[in-house]
PDB file of N, CA and C in Angstrom:
ATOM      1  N   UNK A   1      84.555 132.377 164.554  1.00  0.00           N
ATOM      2  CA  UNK A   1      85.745 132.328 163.718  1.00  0.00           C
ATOM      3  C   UNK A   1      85.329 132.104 162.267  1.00  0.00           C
ATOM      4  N   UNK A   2      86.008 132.683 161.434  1.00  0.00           N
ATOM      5  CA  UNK A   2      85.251 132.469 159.957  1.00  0.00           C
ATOM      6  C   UNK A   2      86.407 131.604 159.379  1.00  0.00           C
ATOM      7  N   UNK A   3      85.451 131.447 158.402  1.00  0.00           N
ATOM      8  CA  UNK A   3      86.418 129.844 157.368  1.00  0.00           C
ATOM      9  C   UNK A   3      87.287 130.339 156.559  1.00  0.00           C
ATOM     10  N   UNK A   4      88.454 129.480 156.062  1.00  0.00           N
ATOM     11  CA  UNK A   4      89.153 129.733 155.017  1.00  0.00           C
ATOM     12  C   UNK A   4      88.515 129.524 153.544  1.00  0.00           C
ATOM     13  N   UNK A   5      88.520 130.407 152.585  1.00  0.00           N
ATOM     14  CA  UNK A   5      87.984 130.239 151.285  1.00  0.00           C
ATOM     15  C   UNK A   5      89.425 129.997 150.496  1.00  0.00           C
ATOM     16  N   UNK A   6      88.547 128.757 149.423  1.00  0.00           N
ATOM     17  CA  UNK A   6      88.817 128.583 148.076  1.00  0.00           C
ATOM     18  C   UNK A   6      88.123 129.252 147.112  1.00  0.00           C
ATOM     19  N   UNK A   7      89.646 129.606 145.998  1.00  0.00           N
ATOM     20  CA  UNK A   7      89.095 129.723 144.683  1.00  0.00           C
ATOM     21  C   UNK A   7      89.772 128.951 143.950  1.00  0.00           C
ATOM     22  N   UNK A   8      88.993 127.974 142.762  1.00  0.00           N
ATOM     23  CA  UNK A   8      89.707 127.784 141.512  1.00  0.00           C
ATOM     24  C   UNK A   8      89.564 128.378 140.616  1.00  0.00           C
ATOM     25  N   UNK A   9      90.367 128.456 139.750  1.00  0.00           N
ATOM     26  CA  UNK A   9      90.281 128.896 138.576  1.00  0.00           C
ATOM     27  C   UNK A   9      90.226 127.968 137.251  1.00  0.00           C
ATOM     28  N   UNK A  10      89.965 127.751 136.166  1.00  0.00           N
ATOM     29  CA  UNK A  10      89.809 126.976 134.968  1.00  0.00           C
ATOM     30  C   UNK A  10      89.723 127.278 133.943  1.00  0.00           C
ATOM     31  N   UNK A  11      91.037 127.435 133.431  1.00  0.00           N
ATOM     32  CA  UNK A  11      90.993 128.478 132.203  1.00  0.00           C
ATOM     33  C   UNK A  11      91.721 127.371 130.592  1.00  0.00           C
ATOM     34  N   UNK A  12      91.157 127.597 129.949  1.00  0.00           N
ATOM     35  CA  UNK A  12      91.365 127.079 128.493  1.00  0.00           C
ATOM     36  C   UNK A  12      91.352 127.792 127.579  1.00  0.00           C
ATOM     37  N   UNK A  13      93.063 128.129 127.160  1.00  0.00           N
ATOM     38  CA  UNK A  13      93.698 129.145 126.150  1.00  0.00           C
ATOM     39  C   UNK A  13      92.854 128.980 125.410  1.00  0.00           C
ATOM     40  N   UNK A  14      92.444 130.101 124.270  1.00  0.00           N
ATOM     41  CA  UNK A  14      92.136 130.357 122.782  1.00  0.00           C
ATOM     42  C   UNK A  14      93.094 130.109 122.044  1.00  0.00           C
ATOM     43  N   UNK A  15      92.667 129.571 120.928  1.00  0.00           N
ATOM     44  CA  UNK A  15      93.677 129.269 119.746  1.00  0.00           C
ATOM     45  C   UNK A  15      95.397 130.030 119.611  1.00  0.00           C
ATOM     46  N   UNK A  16      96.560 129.181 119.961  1.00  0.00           N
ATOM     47  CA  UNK A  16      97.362 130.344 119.681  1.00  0.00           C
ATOM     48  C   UNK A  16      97.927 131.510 120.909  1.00  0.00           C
ATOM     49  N   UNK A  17      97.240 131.256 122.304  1.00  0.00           N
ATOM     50  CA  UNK A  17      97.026 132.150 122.937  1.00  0.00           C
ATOM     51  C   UNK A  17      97.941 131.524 124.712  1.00  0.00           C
ATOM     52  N   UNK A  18      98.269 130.031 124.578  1.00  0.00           N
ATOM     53  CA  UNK A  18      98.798 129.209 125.608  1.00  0.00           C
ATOM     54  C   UNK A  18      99.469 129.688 126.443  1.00  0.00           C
ATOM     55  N   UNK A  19     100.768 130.766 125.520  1.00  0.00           N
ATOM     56  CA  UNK A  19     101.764 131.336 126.525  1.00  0.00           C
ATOM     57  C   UNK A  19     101.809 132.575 127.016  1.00  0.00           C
ATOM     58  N   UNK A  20     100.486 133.348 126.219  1.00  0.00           N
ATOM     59  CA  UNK A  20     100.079 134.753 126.821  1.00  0.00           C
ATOM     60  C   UNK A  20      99.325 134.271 128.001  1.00  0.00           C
ATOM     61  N   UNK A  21      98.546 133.399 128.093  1.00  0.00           N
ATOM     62  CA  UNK A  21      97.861 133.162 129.252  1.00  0.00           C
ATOM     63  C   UNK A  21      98.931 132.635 130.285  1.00  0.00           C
ATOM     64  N   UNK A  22      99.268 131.807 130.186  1.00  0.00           N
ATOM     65  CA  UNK A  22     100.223 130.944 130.793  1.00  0.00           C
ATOM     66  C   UNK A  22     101.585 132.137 131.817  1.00  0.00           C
ATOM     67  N   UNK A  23     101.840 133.275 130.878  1.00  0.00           N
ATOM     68  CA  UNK A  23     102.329 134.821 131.453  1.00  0.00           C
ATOM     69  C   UNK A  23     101.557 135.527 132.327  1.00  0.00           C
ATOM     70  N   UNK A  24      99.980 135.571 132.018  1.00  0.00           N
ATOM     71  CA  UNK A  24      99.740 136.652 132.740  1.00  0.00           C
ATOM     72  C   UNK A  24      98.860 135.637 134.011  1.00  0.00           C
ATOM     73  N   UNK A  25      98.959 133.916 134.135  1.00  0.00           N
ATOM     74  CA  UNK A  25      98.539 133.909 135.368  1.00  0.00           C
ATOM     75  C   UNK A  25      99.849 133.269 135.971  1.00  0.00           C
ATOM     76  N   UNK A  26     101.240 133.365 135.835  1.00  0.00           N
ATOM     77  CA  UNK A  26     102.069 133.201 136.422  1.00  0.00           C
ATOM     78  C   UNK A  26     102.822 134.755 137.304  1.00  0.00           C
ATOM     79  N   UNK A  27     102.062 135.854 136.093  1.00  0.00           N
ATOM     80  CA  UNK A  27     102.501 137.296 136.999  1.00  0.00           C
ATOM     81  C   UNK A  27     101.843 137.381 137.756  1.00  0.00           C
ATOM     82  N   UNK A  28     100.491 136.594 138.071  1.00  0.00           N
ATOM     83  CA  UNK A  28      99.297 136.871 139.075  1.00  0.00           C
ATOM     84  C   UNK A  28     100.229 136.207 140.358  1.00  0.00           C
ATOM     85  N   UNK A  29     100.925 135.715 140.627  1.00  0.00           N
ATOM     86  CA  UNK A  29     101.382 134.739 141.918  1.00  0.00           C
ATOM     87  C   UNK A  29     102.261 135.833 142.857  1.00  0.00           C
ATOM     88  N   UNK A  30     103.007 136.789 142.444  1.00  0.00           N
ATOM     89  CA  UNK A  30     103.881 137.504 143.393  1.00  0.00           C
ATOM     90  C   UNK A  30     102.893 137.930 144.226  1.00  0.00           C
ATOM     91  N   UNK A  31     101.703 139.544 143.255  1.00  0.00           N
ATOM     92  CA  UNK A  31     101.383 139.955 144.036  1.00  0.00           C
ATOM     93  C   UNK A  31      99.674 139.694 144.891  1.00  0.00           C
ATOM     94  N   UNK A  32      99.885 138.177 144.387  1.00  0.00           N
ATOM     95  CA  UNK A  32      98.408 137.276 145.045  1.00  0.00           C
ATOM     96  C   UNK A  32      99.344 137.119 146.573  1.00  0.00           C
ATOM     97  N   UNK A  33     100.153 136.347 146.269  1.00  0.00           N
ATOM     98  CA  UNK A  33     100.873 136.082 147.768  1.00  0.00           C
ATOM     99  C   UNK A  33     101.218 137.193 148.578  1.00  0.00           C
ATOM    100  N   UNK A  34     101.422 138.208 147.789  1.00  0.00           N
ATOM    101  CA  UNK A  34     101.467 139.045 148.901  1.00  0.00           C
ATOM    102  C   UNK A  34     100.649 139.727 149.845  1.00  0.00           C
ATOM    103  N   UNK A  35      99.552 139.531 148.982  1.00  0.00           N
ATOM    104  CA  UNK A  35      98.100 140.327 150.060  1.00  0.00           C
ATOM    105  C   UNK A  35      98.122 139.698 151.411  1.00  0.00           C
ATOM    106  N   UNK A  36      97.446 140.577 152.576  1.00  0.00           N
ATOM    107  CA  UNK A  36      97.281 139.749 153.789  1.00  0.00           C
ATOM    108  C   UNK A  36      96.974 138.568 153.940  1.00  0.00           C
ATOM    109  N   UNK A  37      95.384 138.383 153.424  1.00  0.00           N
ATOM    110  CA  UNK A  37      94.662 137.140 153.415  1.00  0.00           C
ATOM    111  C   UNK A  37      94.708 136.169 152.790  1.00  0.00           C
ATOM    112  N   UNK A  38      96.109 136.220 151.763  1.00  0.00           N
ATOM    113  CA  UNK A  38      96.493 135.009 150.892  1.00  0.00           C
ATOM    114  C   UNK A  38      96.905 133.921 151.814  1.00  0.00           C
ATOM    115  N   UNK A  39      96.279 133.282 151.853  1.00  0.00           N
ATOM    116  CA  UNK A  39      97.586 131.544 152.365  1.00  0.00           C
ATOM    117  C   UNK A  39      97.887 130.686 151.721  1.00  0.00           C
ATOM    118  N   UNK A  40      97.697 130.715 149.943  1.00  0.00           N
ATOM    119  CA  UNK A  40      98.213 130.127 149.289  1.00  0.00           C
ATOM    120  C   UNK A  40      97.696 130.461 147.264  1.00  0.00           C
ATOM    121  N   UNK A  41      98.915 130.661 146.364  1.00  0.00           N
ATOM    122  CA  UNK A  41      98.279 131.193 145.202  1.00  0.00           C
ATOM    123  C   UNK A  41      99.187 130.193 144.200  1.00  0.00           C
ATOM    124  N   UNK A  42      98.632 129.060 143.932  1.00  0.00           N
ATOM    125  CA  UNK A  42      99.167 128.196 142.625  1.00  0.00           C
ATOM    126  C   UNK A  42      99.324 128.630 141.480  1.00  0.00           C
ATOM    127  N   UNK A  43      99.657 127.791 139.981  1.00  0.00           N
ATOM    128  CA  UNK A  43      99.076 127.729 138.938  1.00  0.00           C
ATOM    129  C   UNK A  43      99.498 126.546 138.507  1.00  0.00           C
ATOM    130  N   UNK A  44      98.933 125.922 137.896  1.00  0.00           N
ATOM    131  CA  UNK A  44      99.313 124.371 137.430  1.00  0.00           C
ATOM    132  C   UNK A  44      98.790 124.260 135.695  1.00  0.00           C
ATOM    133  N   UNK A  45      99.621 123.564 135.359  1.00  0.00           N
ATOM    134  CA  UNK A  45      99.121 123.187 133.574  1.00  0.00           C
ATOM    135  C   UNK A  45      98.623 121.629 133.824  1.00  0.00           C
ATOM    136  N   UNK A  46      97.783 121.423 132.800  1.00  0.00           N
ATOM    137  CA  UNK A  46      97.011 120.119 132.649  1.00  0.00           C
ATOM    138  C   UNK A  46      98.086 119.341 131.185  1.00  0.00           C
ATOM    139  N   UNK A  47      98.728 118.269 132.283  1.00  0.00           N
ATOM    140  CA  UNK A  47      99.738 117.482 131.780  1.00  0.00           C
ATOM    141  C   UNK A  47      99.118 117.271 130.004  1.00  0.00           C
ATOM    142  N   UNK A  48      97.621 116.146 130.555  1.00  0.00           N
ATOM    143  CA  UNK A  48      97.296 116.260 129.142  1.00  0.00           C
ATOM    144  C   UNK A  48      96.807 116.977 128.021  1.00  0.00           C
ATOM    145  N   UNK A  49      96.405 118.370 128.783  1.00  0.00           N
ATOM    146  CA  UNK A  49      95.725 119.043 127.651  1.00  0.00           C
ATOM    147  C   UNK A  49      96.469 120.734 128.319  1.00  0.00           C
ATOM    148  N   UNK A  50      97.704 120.888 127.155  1.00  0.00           N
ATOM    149  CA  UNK A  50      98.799 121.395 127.702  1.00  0.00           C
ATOM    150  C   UNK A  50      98.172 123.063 127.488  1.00  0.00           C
ATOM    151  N   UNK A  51      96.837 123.304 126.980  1.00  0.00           N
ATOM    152  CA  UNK A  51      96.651 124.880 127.104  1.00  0.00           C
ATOM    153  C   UNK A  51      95.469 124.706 128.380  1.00  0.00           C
ATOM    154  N   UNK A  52      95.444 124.350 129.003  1.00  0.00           N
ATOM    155  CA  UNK A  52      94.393 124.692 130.070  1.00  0.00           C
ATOM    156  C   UNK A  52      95.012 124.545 131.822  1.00  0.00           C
ATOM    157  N   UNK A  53      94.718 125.663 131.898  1.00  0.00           N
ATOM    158  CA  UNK A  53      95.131 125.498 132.890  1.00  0.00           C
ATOM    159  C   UNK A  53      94.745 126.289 134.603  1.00  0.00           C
ATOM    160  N   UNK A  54      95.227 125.846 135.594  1.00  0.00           N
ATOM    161  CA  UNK A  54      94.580 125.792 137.069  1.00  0.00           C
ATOM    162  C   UNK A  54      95.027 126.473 137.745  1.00  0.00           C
ATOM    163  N   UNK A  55      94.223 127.544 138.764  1.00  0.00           N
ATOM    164  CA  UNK A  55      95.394 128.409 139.660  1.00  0.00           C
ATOM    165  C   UNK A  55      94.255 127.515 140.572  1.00  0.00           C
ATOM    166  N   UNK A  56      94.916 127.527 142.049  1.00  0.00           N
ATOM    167  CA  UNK A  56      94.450 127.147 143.181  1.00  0.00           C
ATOM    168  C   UNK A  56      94.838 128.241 144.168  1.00  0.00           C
ATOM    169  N   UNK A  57      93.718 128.773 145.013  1.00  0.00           N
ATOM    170  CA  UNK A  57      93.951 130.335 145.478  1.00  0.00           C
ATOM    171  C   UNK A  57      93.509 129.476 146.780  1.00  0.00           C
ATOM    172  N   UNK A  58      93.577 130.156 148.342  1.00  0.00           N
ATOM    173  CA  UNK A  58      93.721 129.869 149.752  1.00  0.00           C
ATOM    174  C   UNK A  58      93.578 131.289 150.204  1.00  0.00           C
ATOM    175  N   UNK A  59      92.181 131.628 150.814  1.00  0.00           N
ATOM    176  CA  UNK A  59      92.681 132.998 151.563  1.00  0.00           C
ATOM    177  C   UNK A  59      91.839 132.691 152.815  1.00  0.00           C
ATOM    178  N   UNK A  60      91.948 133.435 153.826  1.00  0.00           N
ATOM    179  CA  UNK A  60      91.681 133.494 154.896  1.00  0.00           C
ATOM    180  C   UNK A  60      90.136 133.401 155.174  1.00  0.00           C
ATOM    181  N   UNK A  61      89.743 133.813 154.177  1.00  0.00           N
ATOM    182  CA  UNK A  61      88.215 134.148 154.832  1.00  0.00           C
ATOM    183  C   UNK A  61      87.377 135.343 153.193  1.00  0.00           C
ATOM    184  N   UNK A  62      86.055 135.144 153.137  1.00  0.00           N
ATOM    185  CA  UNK A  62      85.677 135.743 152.114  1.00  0.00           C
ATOM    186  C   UNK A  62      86.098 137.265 151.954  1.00  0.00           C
ATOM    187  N   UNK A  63      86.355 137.945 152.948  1.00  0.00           N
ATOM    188  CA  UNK A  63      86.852 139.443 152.940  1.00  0.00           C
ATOM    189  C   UNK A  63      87.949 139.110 152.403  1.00  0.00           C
ATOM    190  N   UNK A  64      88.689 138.288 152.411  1.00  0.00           N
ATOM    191  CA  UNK A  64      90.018 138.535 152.029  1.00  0.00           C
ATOM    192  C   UNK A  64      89.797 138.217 150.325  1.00  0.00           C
ATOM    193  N   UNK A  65      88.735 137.382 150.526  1.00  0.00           N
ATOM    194  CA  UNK A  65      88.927 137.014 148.836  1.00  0.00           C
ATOM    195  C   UNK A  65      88.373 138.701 147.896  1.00  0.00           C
ATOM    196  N   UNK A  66      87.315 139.446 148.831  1.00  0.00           N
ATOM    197  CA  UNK A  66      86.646 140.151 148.294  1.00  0.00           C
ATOM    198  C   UNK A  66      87.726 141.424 148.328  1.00  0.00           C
ATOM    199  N   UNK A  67      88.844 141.459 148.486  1.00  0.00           N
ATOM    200  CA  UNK A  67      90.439 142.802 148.758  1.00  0.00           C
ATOM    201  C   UNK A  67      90.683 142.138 147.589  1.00  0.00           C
ATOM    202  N   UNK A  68      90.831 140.987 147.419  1.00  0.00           N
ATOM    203  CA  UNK A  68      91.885 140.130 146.176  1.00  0.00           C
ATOM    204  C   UNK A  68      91.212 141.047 145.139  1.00  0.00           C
ATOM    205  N   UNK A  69      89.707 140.701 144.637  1.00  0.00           N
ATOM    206  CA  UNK A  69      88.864 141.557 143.731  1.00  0.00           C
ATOM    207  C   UNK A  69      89.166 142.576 143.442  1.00  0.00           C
ATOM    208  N   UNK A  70      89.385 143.482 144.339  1.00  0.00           N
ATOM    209  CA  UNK A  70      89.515 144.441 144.336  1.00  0.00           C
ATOM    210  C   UNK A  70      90.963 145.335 143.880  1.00  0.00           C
ATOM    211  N   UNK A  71      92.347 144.602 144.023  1.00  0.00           N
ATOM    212  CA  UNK A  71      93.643 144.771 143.665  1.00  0.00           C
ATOM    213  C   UNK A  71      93.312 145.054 142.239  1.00  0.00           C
ATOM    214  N   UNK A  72      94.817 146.258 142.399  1.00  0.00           N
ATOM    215  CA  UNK A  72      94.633 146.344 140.335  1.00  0.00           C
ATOM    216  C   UNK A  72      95.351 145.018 139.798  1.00  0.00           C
ATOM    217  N   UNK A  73      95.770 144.212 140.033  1.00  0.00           N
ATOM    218  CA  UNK A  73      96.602 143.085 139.435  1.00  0.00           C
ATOM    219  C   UNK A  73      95.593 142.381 139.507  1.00  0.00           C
ATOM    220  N   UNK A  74      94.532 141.877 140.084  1.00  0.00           N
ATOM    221  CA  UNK A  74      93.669 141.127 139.447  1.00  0.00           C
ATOM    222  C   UNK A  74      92.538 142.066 138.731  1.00  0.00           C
ATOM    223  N   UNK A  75      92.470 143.528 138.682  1.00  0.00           N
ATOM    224  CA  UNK A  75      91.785 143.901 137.934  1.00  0.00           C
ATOM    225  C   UNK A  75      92.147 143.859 136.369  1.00  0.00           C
ATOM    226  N   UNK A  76      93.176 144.131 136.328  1.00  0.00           N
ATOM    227  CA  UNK A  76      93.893 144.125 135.374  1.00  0.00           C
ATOM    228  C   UNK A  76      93.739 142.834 134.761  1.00  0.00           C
ATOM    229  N   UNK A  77      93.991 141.650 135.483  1.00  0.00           N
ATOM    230  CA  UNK A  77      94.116 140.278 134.839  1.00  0.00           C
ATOM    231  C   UNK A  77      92.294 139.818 134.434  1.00  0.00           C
ATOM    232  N   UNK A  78      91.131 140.546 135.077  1.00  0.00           N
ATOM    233  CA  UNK A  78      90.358 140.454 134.632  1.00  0.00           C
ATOM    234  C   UNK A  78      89.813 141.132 133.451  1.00  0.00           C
ATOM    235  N   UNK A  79      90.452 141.947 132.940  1.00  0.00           N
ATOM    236  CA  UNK A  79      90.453 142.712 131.501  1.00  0.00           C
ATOM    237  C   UNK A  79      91.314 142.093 130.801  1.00  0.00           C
ATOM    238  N   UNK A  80      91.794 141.117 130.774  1.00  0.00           N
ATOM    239  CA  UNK A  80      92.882 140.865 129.713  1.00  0.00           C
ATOM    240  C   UNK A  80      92.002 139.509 129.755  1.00  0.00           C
ATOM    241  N   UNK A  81      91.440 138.353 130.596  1.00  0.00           N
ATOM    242  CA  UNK A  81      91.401 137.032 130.551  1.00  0.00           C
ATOM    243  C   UNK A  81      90.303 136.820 129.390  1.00  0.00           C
ATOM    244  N   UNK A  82      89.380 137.693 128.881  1.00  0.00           N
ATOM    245  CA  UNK A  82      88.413 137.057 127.531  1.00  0.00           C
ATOM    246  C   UNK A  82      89.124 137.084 126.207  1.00  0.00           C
ATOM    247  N   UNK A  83      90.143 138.098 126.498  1.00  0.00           N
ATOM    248  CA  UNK A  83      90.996 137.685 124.930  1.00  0.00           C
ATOM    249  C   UNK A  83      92.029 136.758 124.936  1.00  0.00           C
ATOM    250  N   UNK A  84      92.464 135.946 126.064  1.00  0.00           N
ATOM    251  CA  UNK A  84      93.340 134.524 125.872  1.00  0.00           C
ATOM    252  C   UNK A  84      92.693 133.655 126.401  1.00  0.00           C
ATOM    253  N   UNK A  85      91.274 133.433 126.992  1.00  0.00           N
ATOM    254  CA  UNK A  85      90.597 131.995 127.295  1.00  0.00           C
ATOM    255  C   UNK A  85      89.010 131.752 127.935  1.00  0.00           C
ATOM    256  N   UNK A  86      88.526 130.684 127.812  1.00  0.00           N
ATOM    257  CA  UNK A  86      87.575 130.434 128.416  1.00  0.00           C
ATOM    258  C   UNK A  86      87.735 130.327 130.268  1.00  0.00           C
ATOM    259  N   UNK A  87      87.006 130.967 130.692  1.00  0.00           N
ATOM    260  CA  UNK A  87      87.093 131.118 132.250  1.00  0.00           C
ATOM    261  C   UNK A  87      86.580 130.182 133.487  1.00  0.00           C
ATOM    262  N   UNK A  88      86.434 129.845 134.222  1.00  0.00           N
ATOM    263  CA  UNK A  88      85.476 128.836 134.994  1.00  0.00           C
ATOM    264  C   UNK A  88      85.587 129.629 136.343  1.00  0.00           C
ATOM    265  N   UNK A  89      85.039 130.161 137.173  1.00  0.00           N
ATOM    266  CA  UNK A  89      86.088 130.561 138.617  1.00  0.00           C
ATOM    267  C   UNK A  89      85.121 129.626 139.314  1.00  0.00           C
ATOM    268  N   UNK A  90      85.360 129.202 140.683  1.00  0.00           N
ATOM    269  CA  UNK A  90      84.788 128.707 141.527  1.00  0.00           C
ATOM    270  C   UNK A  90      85.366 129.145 143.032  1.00  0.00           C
ATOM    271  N   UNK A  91      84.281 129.485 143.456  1.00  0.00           N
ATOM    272  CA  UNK A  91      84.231 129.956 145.036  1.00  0.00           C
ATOM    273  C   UNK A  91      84.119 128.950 146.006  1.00  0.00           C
ATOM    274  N   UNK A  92      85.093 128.626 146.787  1.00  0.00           N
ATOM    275  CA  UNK A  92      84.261 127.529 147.597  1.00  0.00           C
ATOM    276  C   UNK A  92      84.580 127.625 149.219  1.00  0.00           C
ATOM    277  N   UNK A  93      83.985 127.073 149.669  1.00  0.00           N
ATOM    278  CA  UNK A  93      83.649 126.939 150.938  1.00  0.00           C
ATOM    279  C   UNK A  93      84.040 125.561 151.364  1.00  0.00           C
ATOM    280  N   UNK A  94      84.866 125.437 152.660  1.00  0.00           N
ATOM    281  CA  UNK A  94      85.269 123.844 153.495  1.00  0.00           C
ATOM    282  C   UNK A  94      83.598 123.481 153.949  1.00  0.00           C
ATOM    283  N   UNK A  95      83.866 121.851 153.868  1.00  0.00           N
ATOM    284  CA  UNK A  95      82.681 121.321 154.433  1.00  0.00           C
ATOM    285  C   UNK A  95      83.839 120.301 155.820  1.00  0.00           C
ATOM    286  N   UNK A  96      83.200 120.456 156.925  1.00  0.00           N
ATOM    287  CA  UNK A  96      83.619 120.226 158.022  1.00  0.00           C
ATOM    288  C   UNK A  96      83.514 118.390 157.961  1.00  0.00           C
ATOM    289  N   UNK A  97      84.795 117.804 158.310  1.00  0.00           N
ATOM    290  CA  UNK A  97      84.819 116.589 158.495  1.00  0.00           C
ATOM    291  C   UNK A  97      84.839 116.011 159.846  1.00  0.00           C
ATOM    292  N   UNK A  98      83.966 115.349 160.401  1.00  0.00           N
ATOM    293  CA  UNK A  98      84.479 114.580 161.873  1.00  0.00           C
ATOM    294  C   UNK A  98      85.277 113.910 161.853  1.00  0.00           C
ATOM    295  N   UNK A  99      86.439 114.224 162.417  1.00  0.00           N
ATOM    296  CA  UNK A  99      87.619 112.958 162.515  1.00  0.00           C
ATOM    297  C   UNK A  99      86.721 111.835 163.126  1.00  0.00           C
ATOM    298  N   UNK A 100      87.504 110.585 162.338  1.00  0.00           N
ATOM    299  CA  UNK A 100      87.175 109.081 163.158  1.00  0.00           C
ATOM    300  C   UNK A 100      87.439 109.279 164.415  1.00  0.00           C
ATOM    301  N   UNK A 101      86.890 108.098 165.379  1.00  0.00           N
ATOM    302  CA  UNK A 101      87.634 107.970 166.555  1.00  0.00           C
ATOM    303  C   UNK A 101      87.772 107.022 166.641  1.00  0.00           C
TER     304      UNK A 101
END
């Protein structure tokens, strides 16, 4: 059975640039959720530092993340993201916990 993948994202508008970004990763959420392997597509602003901000992505498994790639809506959002911000992505992988007993 394969794992569910995380992605974050970590992005910090350019000067001037808060609510173009803030647009084009809130248009990213319809058609993130809609792909198969989505099980979950956030975006969150950082209370204190009001241009940076967080998507939290959930997909099924790395194929699914590697279809996401591949959509024109995130192609698209990857041609537009160096002219409104600094980027961070992170891929991640669950680390397995033993429940107590």
């Amino acid at each position: 059975m394969s794992s569910p993948a995380k992605l974050t994202g970590i992005f910090v508008a350019h000067s001037g640039k808060a609510g173009q970004l803030k647009a084009l990763l809130v248009g990213m959420v319809p058609p993130s959720r809609a792909e198969p392997g989505n099980l979950r597509y956030d975006v969150w602003q950082d209370e204190a530092q009001p241009d940076r901000f967080i998507t939290d992505e959930l997909y099924k498994d790395g194929t699914a993340i590697s279809a996401h790639h591949q959509s024109p809506h995130y192609k698209d959002y990857l041609s537009r993201i160096p002219d409104l911000a600094d980027r961070t992505a992170l891929v991640l992988t669950p680390i397995e916990v033993e429940e107590a007993r």
